[in-house]
C-alpha atoms as a PDB file:
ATOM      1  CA  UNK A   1      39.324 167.084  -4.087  1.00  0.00           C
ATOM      2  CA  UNK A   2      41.956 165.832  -6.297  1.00  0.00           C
ATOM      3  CA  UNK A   3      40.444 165.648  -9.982  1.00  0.00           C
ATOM      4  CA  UNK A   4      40.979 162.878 -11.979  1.00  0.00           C
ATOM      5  CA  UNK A   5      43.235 164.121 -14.382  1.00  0.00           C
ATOM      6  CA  UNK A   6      45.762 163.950 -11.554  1.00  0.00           C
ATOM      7  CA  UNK A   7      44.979 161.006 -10.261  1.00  0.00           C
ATOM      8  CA  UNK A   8      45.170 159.044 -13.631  1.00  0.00           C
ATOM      9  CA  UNK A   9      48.603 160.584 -13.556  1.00  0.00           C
ATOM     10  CA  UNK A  10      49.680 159.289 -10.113  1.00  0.00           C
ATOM     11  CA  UNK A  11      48.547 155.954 -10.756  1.00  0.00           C
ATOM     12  CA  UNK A  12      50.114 155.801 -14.401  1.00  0.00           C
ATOM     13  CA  UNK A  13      53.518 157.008 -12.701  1.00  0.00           C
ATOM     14  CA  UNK A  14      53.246 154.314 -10.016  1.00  0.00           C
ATOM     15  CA  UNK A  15      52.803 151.642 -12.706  1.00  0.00           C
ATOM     16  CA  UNK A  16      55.974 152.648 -14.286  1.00  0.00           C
ATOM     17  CA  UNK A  17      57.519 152.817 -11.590  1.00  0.00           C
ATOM     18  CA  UNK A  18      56.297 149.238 -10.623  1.00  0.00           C
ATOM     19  CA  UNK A  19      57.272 148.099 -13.812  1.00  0.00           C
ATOM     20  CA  UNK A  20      61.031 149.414 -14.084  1.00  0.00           C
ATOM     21  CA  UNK A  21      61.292 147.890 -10.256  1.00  0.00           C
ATOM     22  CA  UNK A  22      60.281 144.402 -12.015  1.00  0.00           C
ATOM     23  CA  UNK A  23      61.699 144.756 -15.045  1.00  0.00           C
ATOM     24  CA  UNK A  24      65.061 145.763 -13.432  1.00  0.00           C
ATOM     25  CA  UNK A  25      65.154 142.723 -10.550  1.00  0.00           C
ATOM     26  CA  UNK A  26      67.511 139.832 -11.882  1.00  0.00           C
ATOM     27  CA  UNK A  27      66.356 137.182  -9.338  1.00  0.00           C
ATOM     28  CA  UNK A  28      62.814 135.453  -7.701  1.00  0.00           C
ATOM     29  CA  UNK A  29      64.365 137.002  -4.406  1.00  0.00           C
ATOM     30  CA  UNK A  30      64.353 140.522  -6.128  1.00  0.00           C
ATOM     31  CA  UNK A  31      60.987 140.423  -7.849  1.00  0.00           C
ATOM     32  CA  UNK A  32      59.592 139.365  -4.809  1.00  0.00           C
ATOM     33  CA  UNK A  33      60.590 142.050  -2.715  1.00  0.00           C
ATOM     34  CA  UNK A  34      59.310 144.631  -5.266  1.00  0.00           C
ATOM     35  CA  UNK A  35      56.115 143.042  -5.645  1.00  0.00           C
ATOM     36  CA  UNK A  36      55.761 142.497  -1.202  1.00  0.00           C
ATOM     37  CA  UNK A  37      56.523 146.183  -1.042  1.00  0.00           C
ATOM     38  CA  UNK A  38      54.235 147.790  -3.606  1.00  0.00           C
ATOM     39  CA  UNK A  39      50.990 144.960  -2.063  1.00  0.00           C
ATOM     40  CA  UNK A  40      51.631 146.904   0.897  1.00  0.00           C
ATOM     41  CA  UNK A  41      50.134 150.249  -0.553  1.00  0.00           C
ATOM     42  CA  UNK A  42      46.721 148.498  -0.777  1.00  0.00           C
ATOM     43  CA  UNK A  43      46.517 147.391   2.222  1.00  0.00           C
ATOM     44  CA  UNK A  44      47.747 143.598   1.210  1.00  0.00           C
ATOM     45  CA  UNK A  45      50.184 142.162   4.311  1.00  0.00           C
ATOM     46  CA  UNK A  46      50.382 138.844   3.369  1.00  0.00           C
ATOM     47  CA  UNK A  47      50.883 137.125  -0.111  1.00  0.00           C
ATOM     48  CA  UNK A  48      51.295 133.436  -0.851  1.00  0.00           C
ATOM     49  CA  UNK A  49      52.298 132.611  -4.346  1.00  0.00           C
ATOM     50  CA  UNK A  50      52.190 129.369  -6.019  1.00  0.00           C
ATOM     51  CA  UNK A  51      54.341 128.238  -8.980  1.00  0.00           C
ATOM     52  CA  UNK A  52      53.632 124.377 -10.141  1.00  0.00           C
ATOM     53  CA  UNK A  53      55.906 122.754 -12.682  1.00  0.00           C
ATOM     54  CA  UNK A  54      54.440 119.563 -12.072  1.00  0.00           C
ATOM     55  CA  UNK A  55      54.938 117.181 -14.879  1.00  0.00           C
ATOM     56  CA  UNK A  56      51.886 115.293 -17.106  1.00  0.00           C
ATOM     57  CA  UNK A  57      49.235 116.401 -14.205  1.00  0.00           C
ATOM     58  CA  UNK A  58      46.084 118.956 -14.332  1.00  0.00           C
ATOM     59  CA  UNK A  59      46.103 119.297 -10.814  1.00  0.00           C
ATOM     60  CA  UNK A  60      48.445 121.223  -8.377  1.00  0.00           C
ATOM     61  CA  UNK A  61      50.933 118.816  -7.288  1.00  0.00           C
ATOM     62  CA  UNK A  62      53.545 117.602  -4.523  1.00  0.00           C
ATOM     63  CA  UNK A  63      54.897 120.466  -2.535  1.00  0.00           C
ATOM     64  CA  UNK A  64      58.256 119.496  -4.182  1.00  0.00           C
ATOM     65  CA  UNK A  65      57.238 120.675  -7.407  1.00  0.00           C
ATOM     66  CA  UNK A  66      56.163 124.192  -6.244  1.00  0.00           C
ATOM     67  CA  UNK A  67      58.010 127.358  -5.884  1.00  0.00           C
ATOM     68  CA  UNK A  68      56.317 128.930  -3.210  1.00  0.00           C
ATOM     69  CA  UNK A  69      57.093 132.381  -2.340  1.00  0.00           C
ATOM     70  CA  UNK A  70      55.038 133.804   0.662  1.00  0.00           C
ATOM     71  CA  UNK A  71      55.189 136.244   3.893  1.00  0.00           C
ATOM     72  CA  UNK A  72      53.543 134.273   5.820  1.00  0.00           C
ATOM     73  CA  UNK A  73      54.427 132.886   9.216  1.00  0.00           C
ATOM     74  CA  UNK A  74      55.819 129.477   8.927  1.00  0.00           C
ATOM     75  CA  UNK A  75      53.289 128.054  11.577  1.00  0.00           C
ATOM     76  CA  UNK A  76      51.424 128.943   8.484  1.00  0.00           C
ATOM     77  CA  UNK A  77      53.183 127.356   5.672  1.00  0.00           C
ATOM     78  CA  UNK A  78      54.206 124.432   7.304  1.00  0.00           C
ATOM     79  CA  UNK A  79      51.129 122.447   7.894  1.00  0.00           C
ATOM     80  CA  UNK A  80      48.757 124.463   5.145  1.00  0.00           C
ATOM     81  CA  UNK A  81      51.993 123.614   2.141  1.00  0.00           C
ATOM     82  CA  UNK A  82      53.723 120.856   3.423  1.00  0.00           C
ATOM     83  CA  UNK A  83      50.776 119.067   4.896  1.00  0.00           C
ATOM     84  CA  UNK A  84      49.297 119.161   2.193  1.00  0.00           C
ATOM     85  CA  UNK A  85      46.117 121.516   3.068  1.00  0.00           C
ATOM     86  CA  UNK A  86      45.511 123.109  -0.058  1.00  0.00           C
ATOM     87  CA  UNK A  87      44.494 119.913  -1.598  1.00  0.00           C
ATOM     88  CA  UNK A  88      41.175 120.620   0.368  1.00  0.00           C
ATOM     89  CA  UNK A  89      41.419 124.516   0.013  1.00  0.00           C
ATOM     90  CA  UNK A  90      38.293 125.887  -1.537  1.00  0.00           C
ATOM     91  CA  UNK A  91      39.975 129.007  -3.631  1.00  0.00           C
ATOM     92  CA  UNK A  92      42.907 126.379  -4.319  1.00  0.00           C
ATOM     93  CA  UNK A  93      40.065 124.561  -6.160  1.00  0.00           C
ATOM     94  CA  UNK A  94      39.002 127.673  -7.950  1.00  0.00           C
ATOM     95  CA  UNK A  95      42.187 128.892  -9.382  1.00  0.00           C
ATOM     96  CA  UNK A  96      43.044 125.245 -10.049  1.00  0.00           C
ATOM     97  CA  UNK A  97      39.677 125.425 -12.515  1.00  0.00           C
ATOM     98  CA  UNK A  98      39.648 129.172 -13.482  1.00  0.00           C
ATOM     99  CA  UNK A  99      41.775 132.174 -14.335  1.00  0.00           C
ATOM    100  CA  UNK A 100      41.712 135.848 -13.604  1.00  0.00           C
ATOM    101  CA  UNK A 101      41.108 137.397  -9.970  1.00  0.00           C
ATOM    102  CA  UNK A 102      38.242 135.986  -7.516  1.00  0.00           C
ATOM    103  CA  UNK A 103      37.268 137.154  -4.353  1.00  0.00           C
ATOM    104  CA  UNK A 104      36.858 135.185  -1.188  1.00  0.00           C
ATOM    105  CA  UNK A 105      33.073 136.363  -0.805  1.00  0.00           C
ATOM    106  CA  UNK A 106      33.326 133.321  -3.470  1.00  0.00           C
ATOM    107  CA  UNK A 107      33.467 130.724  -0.222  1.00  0.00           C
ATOM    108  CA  UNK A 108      31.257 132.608   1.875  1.00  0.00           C
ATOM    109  CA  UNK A 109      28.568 132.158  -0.809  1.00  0.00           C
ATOM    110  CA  UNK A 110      29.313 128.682  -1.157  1.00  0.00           C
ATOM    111  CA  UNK A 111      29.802 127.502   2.468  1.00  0.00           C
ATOM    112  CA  UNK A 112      26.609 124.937   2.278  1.00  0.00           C
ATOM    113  CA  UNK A 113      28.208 123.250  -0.645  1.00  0.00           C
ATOM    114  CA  UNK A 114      31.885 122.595   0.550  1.00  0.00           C
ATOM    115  CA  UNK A 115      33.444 119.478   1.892  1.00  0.00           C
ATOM    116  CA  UNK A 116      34.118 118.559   5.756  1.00  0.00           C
ATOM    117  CA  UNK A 117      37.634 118.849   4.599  1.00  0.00           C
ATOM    118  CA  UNK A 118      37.212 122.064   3.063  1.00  0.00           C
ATOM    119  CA  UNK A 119      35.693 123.416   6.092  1.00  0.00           C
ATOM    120  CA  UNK A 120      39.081 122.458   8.479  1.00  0.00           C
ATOM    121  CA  UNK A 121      40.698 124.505   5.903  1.00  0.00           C
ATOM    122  CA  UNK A 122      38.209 127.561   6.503  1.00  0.00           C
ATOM    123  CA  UNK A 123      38.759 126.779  10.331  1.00  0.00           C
ATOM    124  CA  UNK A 124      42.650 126.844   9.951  1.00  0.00           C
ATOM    125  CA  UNK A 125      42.481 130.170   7.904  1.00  0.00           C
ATOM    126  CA  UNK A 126      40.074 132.032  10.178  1.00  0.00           C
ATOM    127  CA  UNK A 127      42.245 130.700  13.232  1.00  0.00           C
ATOM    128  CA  UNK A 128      45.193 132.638  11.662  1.00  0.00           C
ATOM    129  CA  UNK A 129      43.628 135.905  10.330  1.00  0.00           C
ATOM    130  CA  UNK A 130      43.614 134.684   7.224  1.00  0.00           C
ATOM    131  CA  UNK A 131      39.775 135.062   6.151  1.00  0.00           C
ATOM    132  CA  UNK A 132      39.631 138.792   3.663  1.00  0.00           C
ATOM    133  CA  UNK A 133      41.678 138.789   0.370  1.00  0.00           C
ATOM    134  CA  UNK A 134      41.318 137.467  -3.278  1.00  0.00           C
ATOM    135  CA  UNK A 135      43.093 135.204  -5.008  1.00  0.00           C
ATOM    136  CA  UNK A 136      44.090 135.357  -8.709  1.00  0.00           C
ATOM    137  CA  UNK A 137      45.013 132.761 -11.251  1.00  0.00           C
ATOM    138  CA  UNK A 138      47.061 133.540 -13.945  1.00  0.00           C
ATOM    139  CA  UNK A 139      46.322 131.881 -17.877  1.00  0.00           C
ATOM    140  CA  UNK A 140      48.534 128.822 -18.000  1.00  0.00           C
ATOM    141  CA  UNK A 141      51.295 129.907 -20.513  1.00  0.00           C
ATOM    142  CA  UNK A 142      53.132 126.216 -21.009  1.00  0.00           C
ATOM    143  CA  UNK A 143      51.363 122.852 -20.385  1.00  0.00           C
ATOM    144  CA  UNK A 144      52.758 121.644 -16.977  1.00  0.00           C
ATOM    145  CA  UNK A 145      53.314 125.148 -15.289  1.00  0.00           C
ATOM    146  CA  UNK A 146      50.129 126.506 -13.942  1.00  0.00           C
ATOM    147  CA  UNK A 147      50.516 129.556 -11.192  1.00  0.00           C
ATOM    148  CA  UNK A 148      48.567 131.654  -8.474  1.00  0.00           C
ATOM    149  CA  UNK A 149      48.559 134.033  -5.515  1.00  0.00           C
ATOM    150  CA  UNK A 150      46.411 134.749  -2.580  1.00  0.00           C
ATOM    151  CA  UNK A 151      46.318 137.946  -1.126  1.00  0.00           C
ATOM    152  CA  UNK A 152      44.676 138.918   2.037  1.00  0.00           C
ATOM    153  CA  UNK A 153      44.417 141.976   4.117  1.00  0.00           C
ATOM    154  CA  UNK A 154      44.813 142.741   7.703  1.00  0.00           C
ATOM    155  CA  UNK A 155      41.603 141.622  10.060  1.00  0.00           C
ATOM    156  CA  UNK A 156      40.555 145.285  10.502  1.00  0.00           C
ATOM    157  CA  UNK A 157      38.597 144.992   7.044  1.00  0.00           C
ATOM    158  CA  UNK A 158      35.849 143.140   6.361  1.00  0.00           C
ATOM    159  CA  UNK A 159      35.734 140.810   2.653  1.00  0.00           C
ATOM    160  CA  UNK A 160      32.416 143.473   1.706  1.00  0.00           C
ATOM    161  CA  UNK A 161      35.088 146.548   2.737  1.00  0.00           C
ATOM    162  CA  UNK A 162      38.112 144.987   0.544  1.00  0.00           C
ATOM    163  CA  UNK A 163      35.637 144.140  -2.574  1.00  0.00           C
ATOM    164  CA  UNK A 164      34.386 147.831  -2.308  1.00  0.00           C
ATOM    165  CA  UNK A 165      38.429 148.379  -2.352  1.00  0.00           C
ATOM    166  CA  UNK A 166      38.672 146.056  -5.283  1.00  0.00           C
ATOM    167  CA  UNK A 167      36.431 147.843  -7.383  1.00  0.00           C
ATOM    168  CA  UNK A 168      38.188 150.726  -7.300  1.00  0.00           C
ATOM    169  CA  UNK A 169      41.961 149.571  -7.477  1.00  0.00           C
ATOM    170  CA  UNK A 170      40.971 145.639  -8.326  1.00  0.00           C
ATOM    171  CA  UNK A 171      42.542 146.227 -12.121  1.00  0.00           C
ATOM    172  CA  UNK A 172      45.663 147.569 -11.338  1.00  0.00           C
ATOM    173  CA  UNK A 173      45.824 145.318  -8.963  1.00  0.00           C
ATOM    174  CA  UNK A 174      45.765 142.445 -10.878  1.00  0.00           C
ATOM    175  CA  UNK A 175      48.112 143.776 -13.677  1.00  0.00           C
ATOM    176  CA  UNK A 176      50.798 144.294 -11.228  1.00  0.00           C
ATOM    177  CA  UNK A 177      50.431 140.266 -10.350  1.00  0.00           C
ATOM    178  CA  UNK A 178      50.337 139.136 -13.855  1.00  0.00           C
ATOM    179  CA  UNK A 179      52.917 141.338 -14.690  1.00  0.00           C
ATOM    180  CA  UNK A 180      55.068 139.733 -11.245  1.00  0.00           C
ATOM    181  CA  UNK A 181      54.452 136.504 -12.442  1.00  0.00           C
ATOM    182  CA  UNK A 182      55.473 136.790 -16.079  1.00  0.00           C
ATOM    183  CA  UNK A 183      58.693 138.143 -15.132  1.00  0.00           C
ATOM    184  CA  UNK A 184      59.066 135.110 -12.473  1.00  0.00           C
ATOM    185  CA  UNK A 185      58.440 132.949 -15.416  1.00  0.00           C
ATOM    186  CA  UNK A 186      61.322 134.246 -16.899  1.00  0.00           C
ATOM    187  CA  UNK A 187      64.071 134.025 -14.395  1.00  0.00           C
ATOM    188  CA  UNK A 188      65.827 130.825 -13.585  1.00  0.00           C
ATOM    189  CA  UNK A 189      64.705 128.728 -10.103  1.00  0.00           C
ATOM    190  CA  UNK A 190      65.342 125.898  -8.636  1.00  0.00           C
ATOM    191  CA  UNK A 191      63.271 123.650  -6.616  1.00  0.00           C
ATOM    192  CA  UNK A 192      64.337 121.568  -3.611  1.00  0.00           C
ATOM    193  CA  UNK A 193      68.114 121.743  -4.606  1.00  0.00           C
ATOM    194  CA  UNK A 194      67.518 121.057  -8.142  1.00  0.00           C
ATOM    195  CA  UNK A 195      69.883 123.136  -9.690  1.00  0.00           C
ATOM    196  CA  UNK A 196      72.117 121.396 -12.274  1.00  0.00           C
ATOM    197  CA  UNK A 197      75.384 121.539 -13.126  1.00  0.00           C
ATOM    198  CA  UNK A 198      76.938 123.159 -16.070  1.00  0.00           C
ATOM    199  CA  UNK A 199      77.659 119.808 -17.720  1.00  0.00           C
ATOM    200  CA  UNK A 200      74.232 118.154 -16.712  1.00  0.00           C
ATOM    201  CA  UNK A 201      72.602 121.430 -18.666  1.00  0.00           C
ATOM    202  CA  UNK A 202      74.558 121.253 -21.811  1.00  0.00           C
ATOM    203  CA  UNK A 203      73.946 117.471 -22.092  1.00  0.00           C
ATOM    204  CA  UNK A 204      69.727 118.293 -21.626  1.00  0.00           C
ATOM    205  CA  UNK A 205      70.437 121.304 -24.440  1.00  0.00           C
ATOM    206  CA  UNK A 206      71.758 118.900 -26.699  1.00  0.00           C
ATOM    207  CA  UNK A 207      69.072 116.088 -26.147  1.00  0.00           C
ATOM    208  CA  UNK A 208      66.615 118.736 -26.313  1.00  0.00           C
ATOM    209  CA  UNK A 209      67.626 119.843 -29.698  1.00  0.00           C
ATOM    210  CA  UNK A 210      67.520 116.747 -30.955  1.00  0.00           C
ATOM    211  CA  UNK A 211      71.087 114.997 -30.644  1.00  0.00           C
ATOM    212  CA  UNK A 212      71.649 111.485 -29.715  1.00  0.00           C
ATOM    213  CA  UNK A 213      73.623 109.881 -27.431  1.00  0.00           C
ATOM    214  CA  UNK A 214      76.378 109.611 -29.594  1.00  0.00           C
ATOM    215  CA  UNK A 215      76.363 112.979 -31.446  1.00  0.00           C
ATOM    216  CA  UNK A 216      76.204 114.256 -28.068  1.00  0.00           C
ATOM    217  CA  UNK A 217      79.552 112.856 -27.343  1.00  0.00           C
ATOM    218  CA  UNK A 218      81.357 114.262 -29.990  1.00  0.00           C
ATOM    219  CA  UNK A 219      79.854 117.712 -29.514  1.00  0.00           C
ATOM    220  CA  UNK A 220      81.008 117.397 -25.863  1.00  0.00           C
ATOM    221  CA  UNK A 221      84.594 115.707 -26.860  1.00  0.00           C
ATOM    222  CA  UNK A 222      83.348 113.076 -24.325  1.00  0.00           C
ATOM    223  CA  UNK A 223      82.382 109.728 -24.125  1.00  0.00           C
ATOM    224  CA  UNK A 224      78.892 108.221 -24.186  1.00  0.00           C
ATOM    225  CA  UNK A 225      78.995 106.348 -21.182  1.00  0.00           C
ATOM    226  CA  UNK A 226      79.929 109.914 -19.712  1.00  0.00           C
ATOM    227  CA  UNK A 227      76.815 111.632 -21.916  1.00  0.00           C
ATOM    228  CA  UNK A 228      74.631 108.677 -20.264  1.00  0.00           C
ATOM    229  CA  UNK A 229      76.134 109.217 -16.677  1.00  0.00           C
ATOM    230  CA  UNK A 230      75.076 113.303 -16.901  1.00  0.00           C
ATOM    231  CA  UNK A 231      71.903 112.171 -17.969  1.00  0.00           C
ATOM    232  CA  UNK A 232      70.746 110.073 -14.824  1.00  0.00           C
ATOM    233  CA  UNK A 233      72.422 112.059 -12.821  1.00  0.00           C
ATOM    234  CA  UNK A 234      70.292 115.234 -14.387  1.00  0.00           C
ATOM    235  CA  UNK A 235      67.199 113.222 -13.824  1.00  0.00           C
ATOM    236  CA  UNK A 236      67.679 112.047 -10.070  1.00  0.00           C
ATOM    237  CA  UNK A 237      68.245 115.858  -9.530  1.00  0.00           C
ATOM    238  CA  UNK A 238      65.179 116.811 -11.122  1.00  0.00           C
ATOM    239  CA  UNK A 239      63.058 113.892  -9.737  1.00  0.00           C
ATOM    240  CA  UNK A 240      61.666 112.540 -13.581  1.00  0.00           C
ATOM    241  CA  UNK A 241      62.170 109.147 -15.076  1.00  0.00           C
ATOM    242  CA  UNK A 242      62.679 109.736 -18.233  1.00  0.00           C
ATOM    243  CA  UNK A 243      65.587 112.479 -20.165  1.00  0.00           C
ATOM    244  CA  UNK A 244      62.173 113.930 -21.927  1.00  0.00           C
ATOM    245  CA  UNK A 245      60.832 114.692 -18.999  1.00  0.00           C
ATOM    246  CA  UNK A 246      63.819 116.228 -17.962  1.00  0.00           C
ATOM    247  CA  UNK A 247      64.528 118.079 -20.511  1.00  0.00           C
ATOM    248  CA  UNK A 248      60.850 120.017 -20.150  1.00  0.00           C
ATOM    249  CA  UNK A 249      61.115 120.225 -16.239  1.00  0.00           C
ATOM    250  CA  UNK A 250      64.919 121.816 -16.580  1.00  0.00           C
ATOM    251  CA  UNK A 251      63.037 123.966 -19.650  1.00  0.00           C
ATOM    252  CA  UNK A 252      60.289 124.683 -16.991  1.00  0.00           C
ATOM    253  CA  UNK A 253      62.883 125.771 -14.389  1.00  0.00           C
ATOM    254  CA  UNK A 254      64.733 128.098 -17.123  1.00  0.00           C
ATOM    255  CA  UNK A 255      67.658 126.162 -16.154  1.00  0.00           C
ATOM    256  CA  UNK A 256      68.373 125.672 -19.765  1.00  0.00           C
ATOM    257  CA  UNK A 257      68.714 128.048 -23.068  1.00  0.00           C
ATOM    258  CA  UNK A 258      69.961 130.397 -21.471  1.00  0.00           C
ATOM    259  CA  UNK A 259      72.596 133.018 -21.935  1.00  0.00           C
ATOM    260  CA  UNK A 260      73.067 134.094 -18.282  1.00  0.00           C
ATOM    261  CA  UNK A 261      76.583 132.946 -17.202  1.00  0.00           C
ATOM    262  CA  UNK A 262      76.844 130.009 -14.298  1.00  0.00           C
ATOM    263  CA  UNK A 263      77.986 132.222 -11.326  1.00  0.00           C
ATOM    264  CA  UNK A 264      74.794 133.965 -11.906  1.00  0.00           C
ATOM    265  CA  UNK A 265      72.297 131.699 -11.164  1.00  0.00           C
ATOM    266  CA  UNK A 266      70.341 130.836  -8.194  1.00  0.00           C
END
């Protein structure tokens, strides 16, 4: 039997290595594959992750303001994102309301009380194998960027099987994720073709340090009409109305403030 000295040391060396993995990868793409790979050792084959920077909005959002990272089969994806699905997904509705992790026991006990529309969902999922896992919600660290993942396990184990799994490895578990998405937080992404160009993100620097228009101009050795021309053309890319809102989604993004050089980003 291996005592628990040594296993304390086995799971503390896994965790740094984890964490060098992450703290190493320079892009989404990278963390991603780190993260898919390590899931894997606990029996997790399929992760869907959730990133909202929806603007001035407590709920989840269009589609078009998520960055969605999954392993899923696109039959999947398709009509559950893109349809619009998880607007009626129960644990959707949970980590929309709640942080930390929750397992999917948390439907079961709940089936009597959920919506017709809810149940199609539960239909969908259990016509795809995708019934066993937990989901976990991580604290909202910025007003307008909220962010989850689901995690479920092959059909082989039962939900009672994978919480009796989850109370033994559950913690680490769940610090790998948070630590996955803090590091996503931090890396630059674009949604949709959103990126800007290098003009478009100087001008929202500048307006989001307080310039006007016309100081703006002279920083820039350009004109105003050009300063207002970068503008629009930085919010039709971004989808917002106004430069404010701009400004925060690009912020959001980590498309601005930054010291990474141009040919480096996504």
């Amino acid at each position: 039997m291996q005592c628990a000295r040594c296993w304390d040391i086995w799971v503390t060396t896994g965790m740094i290595d984890y964490l060098k993995a992450i703290l190493a990868a320079n892009s989404v793409e990278e963390v991603w594959s780190v993260h898919l790979s390590d899931m894997k050792r606990y029996g997790i084959d399929r992760l869907l992750y959730g990133m909202t920077s929806n603007i001035g909005s407590d709920g989840i959002g269009s589609p078009k303001d998520l960055l969605l990272l999954s392993n899923h089969k696109p039959e999947y994806i398709e009509p559950f994102i893109y349809r619009r699905m998880y607007d009626h997904g129960p644990m959707v509705r949970w980590a929309s309301r709640n942080t930390g992790a929750c397992s999917w026991n948390w439907v079961r006990e709940r089936i009597e009380l959920l919506s017709e529309e809810e149940h199609k969902v539960i239909e969908f999922n259990r016509a795809r194998g995708v019934t066993v896992g937990y989901t976990i919600s991580f604290p909202m660290m910025m007003s307008g960027r909220r962010s989850a993942i689901g995690l479920s396990v092959d059909e082989g184990m039962t939900q009672d099987e994978l919480d009796a799994h989850w109370e033994k490895v559950g913690e680490e578990i769940e610090v790998k994720n948070t630590i996955m998405n803090l590091k996503l937080l931090s890396l630059p992404f674009t949604l949709n073709g959103e990126r800007l160009t290098t003009r478009q993100r100087e001008v929202l620097e500048w307006v989001g340090m307080g310039k006007t228009t016309q100081e703006t101009s002279e920083l820039m050795n350009v004109s105003a009409a050009t300063i207002e021309k970068h503008l629009r053309l930085a919010r039709e890319q971004l989808d917002v109305e106004t430069s404010a809102q701009a400004v925060l989604k690009a912020a959001l993004q980590n498309q601005i403030f930054l010291v990474t050089p141009d040919s480096e980003l996504p």
